[in-house]
Protein backbone atom coordinates (compact mmCIF):
# COMPACT_ATOMS: atom_id res chain seq x y z
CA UNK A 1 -8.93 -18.66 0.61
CA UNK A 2 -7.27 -14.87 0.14
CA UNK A 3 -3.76 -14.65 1.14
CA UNK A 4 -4.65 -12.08 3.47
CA UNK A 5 -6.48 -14.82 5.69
CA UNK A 6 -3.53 -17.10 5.61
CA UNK A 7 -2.81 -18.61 8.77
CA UNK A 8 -6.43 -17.23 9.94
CA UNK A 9 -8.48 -20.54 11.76
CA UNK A 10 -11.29 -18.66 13.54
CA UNK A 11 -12.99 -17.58 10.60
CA UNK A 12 -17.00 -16.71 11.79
CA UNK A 13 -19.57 -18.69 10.91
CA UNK A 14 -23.19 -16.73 10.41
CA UNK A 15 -26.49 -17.69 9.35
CA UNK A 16 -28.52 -15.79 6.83
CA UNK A 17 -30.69 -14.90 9.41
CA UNK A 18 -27.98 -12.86 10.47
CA UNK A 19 -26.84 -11.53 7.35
CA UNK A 20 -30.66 -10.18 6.68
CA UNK A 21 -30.42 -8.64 10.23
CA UNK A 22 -27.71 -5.53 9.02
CA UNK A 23 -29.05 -4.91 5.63
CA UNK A 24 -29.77 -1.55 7.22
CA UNK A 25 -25.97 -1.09 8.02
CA UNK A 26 -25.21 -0.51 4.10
CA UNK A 27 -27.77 2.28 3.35
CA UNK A 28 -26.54 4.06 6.59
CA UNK A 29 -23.06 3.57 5.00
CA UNK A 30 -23.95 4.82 1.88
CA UNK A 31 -25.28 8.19 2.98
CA UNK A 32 -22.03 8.53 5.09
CA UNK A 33 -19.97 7.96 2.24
CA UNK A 34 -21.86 10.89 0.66
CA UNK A 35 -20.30 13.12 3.62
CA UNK A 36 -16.84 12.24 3.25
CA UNK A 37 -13.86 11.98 1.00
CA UNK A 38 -12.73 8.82 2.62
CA UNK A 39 -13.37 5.68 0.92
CA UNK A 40 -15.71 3.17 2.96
CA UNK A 41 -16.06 -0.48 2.75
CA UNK A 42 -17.09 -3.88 4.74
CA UNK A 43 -15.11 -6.74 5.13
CA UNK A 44 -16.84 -9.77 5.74
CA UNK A 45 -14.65 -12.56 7.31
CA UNK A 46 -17.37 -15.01 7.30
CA UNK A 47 -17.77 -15.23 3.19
CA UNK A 48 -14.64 -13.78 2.63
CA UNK A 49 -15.23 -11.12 0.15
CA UNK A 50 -16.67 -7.07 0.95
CA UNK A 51 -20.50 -6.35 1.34
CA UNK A 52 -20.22 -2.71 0.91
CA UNK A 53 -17.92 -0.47 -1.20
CA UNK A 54 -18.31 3.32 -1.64
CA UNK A 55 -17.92 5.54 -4.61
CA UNK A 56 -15.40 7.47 -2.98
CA UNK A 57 -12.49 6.69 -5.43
CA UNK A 58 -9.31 6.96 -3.40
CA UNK A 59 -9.67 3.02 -2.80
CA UNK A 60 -11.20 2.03 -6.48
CA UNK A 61 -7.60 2.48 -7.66
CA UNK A 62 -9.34 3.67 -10.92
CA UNK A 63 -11.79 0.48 -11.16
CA UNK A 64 -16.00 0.66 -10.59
CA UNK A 65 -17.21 -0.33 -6.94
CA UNK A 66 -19.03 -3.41 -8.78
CA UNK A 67 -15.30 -4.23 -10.03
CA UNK A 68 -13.88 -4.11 -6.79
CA UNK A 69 -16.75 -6.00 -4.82
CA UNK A 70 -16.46 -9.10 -7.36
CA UNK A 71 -12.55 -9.29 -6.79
CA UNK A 72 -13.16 -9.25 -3.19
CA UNK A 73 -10.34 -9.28 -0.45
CA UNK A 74 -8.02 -10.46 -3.46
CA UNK A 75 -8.42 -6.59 -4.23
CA UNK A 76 -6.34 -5.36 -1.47
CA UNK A 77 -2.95 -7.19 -2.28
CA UNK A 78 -3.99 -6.95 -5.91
CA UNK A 79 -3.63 -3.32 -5.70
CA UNK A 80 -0.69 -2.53 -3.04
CA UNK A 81 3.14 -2.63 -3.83
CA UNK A 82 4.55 -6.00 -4.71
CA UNK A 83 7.09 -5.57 -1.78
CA UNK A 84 4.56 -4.64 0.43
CA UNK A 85 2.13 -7.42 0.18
CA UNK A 86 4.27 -10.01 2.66
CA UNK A 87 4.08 -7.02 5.30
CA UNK A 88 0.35 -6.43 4.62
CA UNK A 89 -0.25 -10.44 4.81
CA UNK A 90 1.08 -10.35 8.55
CA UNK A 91 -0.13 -7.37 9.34
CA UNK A 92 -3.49 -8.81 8.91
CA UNK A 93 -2.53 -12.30 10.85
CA UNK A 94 -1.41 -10.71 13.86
CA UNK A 95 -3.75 -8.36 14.06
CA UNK A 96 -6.65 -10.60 13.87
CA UNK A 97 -4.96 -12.85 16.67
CA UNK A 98 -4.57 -9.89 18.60
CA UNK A 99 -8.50 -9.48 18.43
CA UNK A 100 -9.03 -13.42 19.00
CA UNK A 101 -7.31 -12.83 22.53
CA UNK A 102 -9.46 -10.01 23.53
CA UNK A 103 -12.47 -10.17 26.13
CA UNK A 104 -15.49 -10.74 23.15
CA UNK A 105 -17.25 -7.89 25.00
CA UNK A 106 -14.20 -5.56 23.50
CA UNK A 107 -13.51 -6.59 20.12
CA UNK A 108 -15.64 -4.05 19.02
CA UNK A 109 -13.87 -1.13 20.86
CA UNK A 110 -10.25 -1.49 19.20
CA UNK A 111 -9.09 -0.37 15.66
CA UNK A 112 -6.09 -0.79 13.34
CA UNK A 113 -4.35 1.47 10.78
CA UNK A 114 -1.58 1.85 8.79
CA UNK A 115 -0.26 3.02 5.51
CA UNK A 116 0.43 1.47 2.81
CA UNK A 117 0.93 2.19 -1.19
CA UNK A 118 -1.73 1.72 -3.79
CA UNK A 119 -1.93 1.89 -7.34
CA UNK A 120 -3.38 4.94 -8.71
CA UNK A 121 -5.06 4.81 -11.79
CA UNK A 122 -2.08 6.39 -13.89
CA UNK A 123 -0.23 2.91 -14.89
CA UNK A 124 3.30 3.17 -13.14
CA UNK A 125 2.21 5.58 -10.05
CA UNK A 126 1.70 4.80 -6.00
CA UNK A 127 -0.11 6.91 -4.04
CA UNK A 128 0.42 6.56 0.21
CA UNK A 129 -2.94 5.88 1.76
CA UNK A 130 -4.10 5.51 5.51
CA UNK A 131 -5.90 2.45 5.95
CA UNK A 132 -7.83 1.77 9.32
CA UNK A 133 -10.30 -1.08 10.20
CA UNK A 134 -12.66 -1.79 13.20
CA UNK A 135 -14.83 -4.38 13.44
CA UNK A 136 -18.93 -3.61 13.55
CA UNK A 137 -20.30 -6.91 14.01
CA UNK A 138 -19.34 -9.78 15.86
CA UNK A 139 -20.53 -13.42 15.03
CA UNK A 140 -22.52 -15.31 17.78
CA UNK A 141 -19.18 -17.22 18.88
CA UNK A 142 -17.68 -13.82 19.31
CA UNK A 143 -15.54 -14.18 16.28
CA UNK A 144 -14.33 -11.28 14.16
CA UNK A 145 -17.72 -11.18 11.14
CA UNK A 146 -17.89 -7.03 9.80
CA UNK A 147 -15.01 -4.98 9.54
CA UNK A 148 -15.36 -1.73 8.71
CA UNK A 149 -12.38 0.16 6.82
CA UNK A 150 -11.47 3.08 5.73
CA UNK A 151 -9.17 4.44 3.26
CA UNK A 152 -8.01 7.75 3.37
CA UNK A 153 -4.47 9.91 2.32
CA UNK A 154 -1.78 8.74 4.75
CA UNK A 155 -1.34 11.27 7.43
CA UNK A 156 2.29 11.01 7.12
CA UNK A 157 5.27 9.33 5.56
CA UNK A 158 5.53 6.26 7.57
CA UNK A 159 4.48 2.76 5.31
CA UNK A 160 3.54 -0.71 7.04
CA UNK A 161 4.03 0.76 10.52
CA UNK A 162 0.33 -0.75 11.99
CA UNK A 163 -1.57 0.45 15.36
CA UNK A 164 -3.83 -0.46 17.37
CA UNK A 165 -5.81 1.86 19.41
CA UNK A 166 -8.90 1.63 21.36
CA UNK A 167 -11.77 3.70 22.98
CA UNK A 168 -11.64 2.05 26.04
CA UNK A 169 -7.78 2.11 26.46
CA UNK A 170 -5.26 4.55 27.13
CA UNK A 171 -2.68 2.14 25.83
CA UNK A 172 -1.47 2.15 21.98
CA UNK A 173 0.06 -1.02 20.76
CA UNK A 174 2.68 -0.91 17.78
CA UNK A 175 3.59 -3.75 15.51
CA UNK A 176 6.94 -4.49 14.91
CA UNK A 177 7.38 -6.91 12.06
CA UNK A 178 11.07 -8.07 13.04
CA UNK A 179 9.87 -9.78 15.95
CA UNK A 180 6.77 -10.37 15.00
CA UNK A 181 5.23 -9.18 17.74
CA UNK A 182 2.97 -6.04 19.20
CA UNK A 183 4.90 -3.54 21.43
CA UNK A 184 2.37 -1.77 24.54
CA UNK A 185 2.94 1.66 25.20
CA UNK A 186 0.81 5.04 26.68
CA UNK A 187 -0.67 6.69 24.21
CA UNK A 188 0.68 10.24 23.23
CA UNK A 189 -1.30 12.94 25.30
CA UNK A 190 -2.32 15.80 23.88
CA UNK A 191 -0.90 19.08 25.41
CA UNK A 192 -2.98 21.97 26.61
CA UNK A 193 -1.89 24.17 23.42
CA UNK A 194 -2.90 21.08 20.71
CA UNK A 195 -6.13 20.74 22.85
CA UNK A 196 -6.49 24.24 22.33
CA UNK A 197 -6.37 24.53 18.46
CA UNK A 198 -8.85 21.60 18.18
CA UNK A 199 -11.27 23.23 21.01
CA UNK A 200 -10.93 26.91 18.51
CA UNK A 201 -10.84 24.46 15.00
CA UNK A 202 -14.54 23.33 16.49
CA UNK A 203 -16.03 26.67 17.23
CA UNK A 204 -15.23 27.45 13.18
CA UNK A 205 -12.02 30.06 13.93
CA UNK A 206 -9.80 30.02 11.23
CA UNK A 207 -6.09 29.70 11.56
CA UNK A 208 -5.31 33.08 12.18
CA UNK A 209 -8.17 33.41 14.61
CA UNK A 210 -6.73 30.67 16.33
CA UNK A 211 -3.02 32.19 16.01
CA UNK A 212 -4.61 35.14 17.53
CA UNK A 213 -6.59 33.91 20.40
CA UNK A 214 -3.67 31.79 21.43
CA UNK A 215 -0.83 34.56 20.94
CA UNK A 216 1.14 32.21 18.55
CA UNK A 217 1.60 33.18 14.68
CA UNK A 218 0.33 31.16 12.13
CA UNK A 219 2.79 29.65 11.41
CA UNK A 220 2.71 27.93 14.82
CA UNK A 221 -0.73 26.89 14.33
CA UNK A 222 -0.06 24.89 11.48
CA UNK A 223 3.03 23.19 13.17
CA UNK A 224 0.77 22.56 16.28
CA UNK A 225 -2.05 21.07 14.03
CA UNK A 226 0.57 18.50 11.61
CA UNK A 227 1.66 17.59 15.53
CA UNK A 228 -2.04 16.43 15.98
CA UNK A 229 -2.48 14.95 12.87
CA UNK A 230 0.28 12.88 13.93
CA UNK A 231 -0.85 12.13 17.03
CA UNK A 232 -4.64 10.91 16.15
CA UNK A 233 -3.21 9.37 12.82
CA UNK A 234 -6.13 11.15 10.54
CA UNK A 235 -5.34 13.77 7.65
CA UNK A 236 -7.24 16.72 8.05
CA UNK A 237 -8.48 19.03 10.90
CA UNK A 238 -12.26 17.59 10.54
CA UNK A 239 -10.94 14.02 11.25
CA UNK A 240 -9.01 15.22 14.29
CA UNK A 241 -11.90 17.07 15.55
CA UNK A 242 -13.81 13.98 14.88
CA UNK A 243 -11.14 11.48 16.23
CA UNK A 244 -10.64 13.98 19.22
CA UNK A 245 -14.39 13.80 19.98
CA UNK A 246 -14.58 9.65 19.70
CA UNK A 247 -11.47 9.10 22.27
CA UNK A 248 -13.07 11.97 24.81
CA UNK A 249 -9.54 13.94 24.51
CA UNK A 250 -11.69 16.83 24.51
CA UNK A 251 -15.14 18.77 24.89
């Protein structure tokens, strides 16, 4: 069994009647992939290895999808720092027994991210990526099957700090890998302003549009859109906008 399953004793058990059920998931995957920068992929905790893997290269770490699919979830700590991979190990542990002890009729409604370092495909460099997974099938016990992940450039500085979020929650739950344990808090609101710049980012203004419209200088723009960044943990104004849309902050 991967490392990153130690400890893990609710693995799902599926039937190939199941598995021939979301066939249709991966060519639905595959034309997203073709409309994003992020890197894609499916976990499958059942057979412990990845069922999909996109082109998109920030996750290949310089290898072929094929590559990475045959090295499976051995891949991810393969890849990462060597100091990070304890971190990354219980990251994953308490994250999944934070699902386990969720209503089944949730699971699929929460998310976790963090950053973490990767290898990039010049020998010797790291490059800081955002890493987020939510699961998109369940098994029929209600255990944790497809997880869908992906890997985009981290947001900002912060490495091995994980979150969980959900859709159906105003709550935000931090781990904290001292005590091993997840700390509840509200989630960071949005203000009016921040709601603003997404609200003119949708429409198609540009930043000086926006600067305009709002009576702030540009400069102001860009400090309130790094603050949302933040705040939605994604990169890019797209994402937020996207993000923004998903957690009904706005529109």
């Amino acid at each position: 069994m991967s490392g990153l399953l130690a400890g893990n004793e609710t693995l799902a058990k599926v039937s190939d009647v199941e598995y021939s059920k979301v066939q249709s998931y991966f060519e639905m995957l595959e034309a997203v992939s073709r409309l994003t920068y992020q890197s894609i992929y499916v976990m499958d905790y059942c057979k412990m290895n990845f069922l999909y893997v996109s082109d998109n290269p920030i996750f290949l770490c310089g290898r072929t999808r094929e590559e990475v699919m045959a090295m499976g979830f051995d891949f991810l700590l393969e890849q990462c720092k060597p100091e990070e991979v304890h971190a990354l190990i219980e990251i994953n542990r308490a994250s999944l027994d934070f699902f386990h002890h969720l209503p089944v009729s949730e699971r699929d409604r929460y998310s976790v991210s963090y950053n973490y370092h990767i290898r990039a495909p010049r020998v010797g460099e790291w490059r800081l990526v955002h890493h987020k997974r939510t699961p998109v099938a369940l098994s029929d016990a209600g255990e944790l099957w497809l997880v869908l992940c992906s890997v985009s450039w981290a947001p900002d500085d912060s490495v091995i700090r994980a979150t969980i979020t959900s859709e159906v929650s105003s709550k935000v739950w931090e781990y904290d890998l001292d005590t091993m344990s997840w700390h509840e808090s509200e989630r960071e609101a949005l203000t009016e302003i921040e709601k603003s710049v997404l609200v003119l980012s949708n429409r198609g203004y540009t930043m000086n549009e926006i600067a305009d419209t709002i009576y702030k200088s540009v400069d102001s723009v860009k400090g309130y859109r790094k603050s949302l960044f933040a705040k939605l943990g994604v990169s890019n104004i797209t994402e937020a906008i996207a993000c923004a849309k998903s957690r009904r902050l706005v529109f």
